[in-house]
N, C-alpha and C. Protein backbone atom coordinates (compact mmCIF):
# COMPACT_ATOMS: atom_id res chain seq x y z
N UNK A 1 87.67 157.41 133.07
CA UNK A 1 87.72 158.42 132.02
C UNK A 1 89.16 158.91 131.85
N UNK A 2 89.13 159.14 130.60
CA UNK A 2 90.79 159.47 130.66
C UNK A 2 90.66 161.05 129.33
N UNK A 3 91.14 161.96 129.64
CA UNK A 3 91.58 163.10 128.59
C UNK A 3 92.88 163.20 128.17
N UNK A 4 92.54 163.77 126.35
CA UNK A 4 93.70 163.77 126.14
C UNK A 4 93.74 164.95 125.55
N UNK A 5 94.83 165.55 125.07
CA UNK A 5 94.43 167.22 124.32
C UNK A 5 95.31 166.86 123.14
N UNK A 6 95.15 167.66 122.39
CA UNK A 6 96.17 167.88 121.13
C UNK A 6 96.11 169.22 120.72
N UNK A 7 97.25 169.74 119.72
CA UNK A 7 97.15 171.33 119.23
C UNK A 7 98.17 171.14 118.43
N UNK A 8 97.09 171.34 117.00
CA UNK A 8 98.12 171.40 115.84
C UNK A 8 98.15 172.87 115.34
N UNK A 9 99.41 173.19 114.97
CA UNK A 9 99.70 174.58 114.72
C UNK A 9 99.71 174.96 112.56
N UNK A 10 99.26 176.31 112.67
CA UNK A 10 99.61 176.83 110.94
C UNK A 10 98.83 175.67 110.00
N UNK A 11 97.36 176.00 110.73
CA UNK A 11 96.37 175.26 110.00
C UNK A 11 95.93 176.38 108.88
N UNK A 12 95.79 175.79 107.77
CA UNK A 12 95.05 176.86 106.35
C UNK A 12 93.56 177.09 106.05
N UNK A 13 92.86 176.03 107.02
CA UNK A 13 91.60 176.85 106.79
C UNK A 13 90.77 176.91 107.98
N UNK A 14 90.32 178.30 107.93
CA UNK A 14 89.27 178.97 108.75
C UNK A 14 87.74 178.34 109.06
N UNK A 15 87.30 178.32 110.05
CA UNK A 15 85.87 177.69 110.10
C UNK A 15 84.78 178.72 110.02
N UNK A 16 83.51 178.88 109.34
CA UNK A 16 82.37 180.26 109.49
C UNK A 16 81.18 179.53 109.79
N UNK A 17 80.81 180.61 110.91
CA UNK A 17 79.28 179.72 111.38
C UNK A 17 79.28 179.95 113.10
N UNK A 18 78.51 179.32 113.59
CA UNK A 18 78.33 179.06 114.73
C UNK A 18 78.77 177.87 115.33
N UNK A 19 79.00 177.36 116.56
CA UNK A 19 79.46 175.73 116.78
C UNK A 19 78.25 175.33 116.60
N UNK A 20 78.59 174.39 116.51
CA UNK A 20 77.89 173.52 115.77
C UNK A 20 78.33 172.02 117.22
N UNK A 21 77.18 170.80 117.27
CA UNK A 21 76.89 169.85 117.82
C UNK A 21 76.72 168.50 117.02
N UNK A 22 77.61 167.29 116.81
CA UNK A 22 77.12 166.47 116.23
C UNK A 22 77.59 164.95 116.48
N UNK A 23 76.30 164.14 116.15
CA UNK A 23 76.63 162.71 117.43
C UNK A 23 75.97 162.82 118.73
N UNK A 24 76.11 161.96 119.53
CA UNK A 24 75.43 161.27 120.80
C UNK A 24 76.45 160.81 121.37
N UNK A 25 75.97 160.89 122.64
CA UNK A 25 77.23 160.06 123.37
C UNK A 25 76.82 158.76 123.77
N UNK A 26 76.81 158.14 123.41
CA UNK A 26 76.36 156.19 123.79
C UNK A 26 76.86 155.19 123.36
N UNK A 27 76.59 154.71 123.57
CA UNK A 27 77.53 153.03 123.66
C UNK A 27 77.94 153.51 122.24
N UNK A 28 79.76 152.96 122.28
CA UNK A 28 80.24 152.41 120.68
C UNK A 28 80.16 154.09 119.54
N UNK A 29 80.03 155.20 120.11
CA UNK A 29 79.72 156.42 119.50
C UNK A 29 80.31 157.51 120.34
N UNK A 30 80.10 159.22 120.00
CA UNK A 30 80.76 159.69 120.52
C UNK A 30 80.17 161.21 120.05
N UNK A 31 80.22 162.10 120.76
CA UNK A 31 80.24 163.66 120.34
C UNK A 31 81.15 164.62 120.03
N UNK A 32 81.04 165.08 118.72
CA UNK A 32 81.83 166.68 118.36
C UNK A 32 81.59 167.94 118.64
N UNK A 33 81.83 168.68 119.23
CA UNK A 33 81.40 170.08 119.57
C UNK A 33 82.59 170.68 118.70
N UNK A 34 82.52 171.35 117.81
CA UNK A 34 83.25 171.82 117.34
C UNK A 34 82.68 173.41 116.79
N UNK A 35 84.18 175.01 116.87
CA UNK A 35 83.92 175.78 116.73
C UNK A 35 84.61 176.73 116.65
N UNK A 36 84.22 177.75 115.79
CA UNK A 36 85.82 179.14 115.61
C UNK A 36 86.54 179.60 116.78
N UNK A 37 87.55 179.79 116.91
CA UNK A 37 88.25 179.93 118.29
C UNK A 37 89.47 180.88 117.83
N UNK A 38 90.04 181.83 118.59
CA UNK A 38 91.10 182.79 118.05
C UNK A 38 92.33 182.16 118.82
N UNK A 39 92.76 181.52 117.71
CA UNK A 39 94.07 180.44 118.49
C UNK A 39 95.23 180.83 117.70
N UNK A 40 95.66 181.64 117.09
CA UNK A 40 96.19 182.17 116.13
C UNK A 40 97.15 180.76 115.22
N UNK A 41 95.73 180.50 114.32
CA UNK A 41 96.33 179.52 113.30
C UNK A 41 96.30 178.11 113.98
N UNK A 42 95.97 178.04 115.42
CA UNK A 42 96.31 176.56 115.38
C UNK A 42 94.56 175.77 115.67
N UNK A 43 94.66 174.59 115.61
CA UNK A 43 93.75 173.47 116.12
C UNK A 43 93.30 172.74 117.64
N UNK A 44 93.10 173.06 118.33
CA UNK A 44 92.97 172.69 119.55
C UNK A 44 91.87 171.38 119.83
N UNK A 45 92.27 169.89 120.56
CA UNK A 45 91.00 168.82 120.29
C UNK A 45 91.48 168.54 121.73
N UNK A 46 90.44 168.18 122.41
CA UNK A 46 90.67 167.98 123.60
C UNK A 46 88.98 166.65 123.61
N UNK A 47 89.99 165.47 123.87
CA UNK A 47 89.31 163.91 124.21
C UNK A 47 89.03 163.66 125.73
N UNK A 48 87.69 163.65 125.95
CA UNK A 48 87.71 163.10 126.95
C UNK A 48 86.51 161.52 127.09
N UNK A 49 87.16 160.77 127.00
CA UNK A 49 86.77 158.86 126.65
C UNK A 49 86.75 157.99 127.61
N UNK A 50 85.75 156.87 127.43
CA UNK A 50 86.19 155.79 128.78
C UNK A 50 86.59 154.98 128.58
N UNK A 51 87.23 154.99 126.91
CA UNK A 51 88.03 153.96 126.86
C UNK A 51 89.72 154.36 126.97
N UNK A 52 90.41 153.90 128.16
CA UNK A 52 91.06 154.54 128.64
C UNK A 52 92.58 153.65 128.06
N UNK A 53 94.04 153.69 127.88
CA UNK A 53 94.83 153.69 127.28
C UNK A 53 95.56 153.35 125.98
N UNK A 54 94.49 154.36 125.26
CA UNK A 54 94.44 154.01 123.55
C UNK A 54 95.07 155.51 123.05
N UNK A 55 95.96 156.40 123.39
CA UNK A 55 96.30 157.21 122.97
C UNK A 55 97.29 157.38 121.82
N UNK A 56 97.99 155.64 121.70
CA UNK A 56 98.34 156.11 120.71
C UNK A 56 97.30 156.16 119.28
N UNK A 57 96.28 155.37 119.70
CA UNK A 57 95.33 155.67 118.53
C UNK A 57 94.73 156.34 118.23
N UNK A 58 94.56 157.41 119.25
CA UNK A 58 93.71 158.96 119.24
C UNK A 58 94.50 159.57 118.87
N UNK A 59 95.85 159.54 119.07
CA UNK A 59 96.96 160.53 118.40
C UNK A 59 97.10 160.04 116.70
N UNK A 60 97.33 158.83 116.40
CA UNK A 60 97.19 158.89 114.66
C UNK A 60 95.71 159.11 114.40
N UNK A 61 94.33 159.19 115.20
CA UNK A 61 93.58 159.36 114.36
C UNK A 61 93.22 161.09 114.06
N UNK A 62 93.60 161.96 115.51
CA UNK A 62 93.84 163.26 114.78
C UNK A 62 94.83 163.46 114.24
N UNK A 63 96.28 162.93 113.93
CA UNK A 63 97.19 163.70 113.08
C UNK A 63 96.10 163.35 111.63
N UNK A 64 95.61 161.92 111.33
CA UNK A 64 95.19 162.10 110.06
C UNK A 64 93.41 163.18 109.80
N UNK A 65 93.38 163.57 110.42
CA UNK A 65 92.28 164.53 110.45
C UNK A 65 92.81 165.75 110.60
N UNK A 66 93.91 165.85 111.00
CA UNK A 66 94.56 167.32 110.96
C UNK A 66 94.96 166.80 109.05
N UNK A 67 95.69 166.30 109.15
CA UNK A 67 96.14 166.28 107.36
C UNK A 67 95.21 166.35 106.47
N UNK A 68 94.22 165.84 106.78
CA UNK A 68 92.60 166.16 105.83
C UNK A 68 92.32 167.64 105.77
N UNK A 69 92.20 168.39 106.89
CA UNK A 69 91.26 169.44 107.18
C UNK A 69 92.28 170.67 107.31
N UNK A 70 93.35 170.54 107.60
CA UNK A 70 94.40 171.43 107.98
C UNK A 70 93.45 172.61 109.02
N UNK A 71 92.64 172.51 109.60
CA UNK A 71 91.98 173.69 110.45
C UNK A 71 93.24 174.74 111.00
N UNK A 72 92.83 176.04 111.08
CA UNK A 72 93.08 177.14 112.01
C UNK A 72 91.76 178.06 112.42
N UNK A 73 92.10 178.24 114.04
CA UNK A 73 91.25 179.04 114.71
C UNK A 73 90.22 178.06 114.78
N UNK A 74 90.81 176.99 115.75
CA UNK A 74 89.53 176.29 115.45
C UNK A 74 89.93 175.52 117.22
N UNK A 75 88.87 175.46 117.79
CA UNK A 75 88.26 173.82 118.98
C UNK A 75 87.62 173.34 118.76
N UNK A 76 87.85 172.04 119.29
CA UNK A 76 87.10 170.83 119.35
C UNK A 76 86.80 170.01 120.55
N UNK A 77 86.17 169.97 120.92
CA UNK A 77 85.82 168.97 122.17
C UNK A 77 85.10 167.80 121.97
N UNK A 78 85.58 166.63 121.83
CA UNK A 78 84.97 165.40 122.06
C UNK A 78 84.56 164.19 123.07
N UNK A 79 83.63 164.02 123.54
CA UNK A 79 82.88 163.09 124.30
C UNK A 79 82.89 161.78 123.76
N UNK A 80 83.75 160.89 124.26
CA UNK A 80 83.58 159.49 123.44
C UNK A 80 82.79 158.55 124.34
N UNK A 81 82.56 157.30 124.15
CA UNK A 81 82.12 156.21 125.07
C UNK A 81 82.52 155.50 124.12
N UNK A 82 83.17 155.05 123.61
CA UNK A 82 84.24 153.71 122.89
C UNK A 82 84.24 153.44 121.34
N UNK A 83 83.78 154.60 120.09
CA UNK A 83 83.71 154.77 119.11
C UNK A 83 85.16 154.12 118.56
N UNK A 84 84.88 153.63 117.27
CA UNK A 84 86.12 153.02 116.82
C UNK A 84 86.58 154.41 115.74
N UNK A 85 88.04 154.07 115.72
CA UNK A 85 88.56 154.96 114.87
C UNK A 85 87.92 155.78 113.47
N UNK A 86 87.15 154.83 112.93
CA UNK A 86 86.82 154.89 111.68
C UNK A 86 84.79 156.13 111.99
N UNK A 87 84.40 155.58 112.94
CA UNK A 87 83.39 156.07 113.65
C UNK A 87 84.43 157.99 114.13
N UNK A 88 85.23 157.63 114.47
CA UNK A 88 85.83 158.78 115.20
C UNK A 88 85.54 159.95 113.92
N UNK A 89 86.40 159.32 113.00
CA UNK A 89 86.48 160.00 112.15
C UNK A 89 85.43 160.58 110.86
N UNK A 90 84.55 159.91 110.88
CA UNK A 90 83.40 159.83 110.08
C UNK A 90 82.53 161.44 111.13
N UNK A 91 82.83 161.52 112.72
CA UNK A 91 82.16 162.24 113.01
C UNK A 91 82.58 163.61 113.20
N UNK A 92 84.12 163.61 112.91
CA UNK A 92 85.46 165.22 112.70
C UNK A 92 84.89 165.68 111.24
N UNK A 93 84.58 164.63 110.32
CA UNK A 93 84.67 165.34 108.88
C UNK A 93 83.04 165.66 108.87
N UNK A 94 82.00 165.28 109.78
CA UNK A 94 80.71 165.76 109.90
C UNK A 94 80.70 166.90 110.08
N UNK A 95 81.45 166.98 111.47
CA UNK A 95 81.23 168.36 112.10
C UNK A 95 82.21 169.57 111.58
N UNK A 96 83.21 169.64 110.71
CA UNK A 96 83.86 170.00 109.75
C UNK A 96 83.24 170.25 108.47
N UNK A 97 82.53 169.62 108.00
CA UNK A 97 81.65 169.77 107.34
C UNK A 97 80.44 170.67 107.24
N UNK A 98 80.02 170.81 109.00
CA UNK A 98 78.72 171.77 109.07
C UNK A 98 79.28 173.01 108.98
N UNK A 99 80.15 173.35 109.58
CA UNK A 99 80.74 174.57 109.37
C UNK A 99 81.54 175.31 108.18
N UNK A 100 81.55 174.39 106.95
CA UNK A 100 82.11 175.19 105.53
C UNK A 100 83.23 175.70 106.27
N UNK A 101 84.16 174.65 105.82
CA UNK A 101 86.04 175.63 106.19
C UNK A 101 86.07 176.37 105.39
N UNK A 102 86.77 177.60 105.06
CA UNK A 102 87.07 178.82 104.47
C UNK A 102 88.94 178.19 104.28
N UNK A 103 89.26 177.92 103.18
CA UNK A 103 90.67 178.53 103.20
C UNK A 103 91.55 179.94 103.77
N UNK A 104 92.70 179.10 103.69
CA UNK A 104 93.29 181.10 104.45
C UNK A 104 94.45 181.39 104.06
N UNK A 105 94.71 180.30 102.71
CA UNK A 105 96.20 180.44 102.06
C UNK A 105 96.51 178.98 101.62
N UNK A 106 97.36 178.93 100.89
CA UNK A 106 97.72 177.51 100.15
C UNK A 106 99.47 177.57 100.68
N UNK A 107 99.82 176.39 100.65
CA UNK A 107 101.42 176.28 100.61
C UNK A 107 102.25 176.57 99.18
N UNK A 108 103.10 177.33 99.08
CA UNK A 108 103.69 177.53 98.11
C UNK A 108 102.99 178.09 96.78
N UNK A 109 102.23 179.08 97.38
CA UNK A 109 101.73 180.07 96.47
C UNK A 109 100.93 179.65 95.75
N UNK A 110 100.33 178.72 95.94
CA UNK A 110 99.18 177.39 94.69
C UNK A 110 97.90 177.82 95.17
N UNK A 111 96.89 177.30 94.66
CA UNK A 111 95.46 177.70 94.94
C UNK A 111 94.86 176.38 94.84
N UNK A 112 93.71 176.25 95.26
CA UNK A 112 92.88 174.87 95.30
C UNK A 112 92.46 174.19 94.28
């Protein structure tokens, strides 16, 4: 088993709800626990997988899920057993999804 963490900072939108659970952990798949957290503005994902020295691919697959979702005040904990990237990600924008992000500001004064 190998963990990895990440923390992206001066994310724009807020999560509302309760955590939320989504996925299995079994062969080729993986679990999201994801949930509001007072991190002031940032993203916190913390991997723990048995497929063990693929970090650089866990690192581009949350920077591009941070660029999708821009989260603040937000954790994540994921349980993998060998999900492919595309699986990875199909299950961040699920569980992102259950929880309705809230915006919390736009860049450069713009609106959605």
């Amino acid at each position: 088993m190998e963990t990895l963490k990440y923390r992206f900072e001066q994310g724009r939108c807020s999560l509302a709800g309760m955590p939320q659970l989504v996925g299995v952990v079994g062969s080729g798949n993986l679990e999201v626990l994801i949930e509001p957290a007072p991190l002031h503005g940032a993203c916190e994902i913390e991997v723990r997988t048995a497929a063990v020295g693929f970090g650089a691919t866990w690192q581009a697959v949350m920077a591009d899920f941070h660029d999708r979702w821009s989260l603040a005040d937000a954790r994540i904990s994921i349980n993998d057993m060998g999900a492919t990237p595309a699986v990875v990600s199909l299950r961040l924008d699920q569980a992102v999804e259950s929880l309705a992000p809230v915006p919390t500001g736009f860049p450069h004064g713009g609106t959605p």
